[in-house]
Protein backbone atom coordinates (compact mmCIF):
# COMPACT_ATOMS: atom_id res chain seq x y z
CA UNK A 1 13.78 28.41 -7.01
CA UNK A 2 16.80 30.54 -7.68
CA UNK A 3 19.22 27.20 -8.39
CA UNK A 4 20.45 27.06 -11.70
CA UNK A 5 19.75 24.02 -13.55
CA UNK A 6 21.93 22.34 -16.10
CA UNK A 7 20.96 19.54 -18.42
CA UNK A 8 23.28 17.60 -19.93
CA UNK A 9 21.67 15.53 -22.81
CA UNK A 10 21.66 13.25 -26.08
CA UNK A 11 18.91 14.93 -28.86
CA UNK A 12 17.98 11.06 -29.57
CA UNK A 13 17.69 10.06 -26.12
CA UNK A 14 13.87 9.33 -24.97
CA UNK A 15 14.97 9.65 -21.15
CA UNK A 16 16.58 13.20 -22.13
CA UNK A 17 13.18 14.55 -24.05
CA UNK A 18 11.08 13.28 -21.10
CA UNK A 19 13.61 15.22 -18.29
CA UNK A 20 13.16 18.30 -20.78
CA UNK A 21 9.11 17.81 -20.92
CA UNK A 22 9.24 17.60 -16.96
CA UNK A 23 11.10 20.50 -16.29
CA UNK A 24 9.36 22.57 -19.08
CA UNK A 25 5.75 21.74 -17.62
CA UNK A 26 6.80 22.33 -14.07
CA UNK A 27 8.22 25.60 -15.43
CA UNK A 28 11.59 25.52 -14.50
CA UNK A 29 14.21 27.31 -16.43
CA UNK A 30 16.91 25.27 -17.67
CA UNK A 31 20.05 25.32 -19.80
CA UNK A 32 20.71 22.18 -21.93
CA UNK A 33 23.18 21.17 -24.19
CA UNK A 34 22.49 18.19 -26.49
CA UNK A 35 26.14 16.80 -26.03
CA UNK A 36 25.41 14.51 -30.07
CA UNK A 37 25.15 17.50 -31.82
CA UNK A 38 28.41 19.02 -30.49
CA UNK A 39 31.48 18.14 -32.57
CA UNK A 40 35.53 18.67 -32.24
CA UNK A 41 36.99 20.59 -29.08
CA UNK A 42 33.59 21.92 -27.88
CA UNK A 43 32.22 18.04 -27.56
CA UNK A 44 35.27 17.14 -25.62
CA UNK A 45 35.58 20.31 -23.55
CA UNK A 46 31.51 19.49 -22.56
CA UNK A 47 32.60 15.89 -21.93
CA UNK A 48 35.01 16.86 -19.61
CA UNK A 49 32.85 18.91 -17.62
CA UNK A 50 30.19 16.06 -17.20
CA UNK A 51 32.95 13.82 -16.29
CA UNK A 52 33.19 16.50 -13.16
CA UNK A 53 29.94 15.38 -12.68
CA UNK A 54 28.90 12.08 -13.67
CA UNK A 55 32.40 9.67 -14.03
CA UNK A 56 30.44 7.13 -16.39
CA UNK A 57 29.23 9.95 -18.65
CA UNK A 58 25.74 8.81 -19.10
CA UNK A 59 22.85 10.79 -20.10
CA UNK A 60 20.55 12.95 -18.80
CA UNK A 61 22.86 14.14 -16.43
CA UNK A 62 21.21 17.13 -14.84
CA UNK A 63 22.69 19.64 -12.18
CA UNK A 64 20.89 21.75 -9.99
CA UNK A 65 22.59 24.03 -7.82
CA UNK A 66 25.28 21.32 -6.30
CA UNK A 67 22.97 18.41 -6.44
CA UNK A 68 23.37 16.01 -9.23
CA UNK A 69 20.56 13.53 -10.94
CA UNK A 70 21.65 11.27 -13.56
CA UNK A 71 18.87 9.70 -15.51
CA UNK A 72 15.11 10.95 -15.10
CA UNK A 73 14.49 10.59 -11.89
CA UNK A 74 11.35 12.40 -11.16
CA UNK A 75 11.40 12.25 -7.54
CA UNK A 76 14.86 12.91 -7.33
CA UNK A 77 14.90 15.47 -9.81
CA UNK A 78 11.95 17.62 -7.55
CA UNK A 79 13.79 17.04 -4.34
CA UNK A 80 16.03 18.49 -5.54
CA UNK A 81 13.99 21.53 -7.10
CA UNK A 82 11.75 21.60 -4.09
CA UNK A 83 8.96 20.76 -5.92
């Protein structure tokens, strides 16, 4: 699996902890960025980019390669690992 994965996410989210414990047990490197603890410019610059991504801005939003999941959708989300 050489597609880069990027997870968008909310530290208090229970959806976001349970994408992170999926992807961490099927042993998948991932970037994440808890969007909450961001603050200023950086919080709006990441906004922006999900926006790119996911219009309504909702969380997890998780890119892999060009494929986007939004919300933990574990069939969905291995599809698109090829899992």
């Amino acid at each position: 699996m050489s597609e880069t994965v990027q997870l968008y996410s909310l530290s208090t989210c229970s959806h976001c902890k349970a994408t992170k414990t999926f992807l961490s047990e099927c042993e998948v490197k991932y970037e994440f960025t808890d969007v909450d603890l961001l603050t200023g410019k950086e919080r709006v610059a990441i906004l922006e980019d999900i926006k790119k991504f996911n219009p309504n801005c909702s969380f997890p939003t998780i890119v892999i390669g060009k494929t986007v999941v939004v919300g933990f959708k574990e069939k969905e989300i291995r599809e698109a690992l090829r899992l």
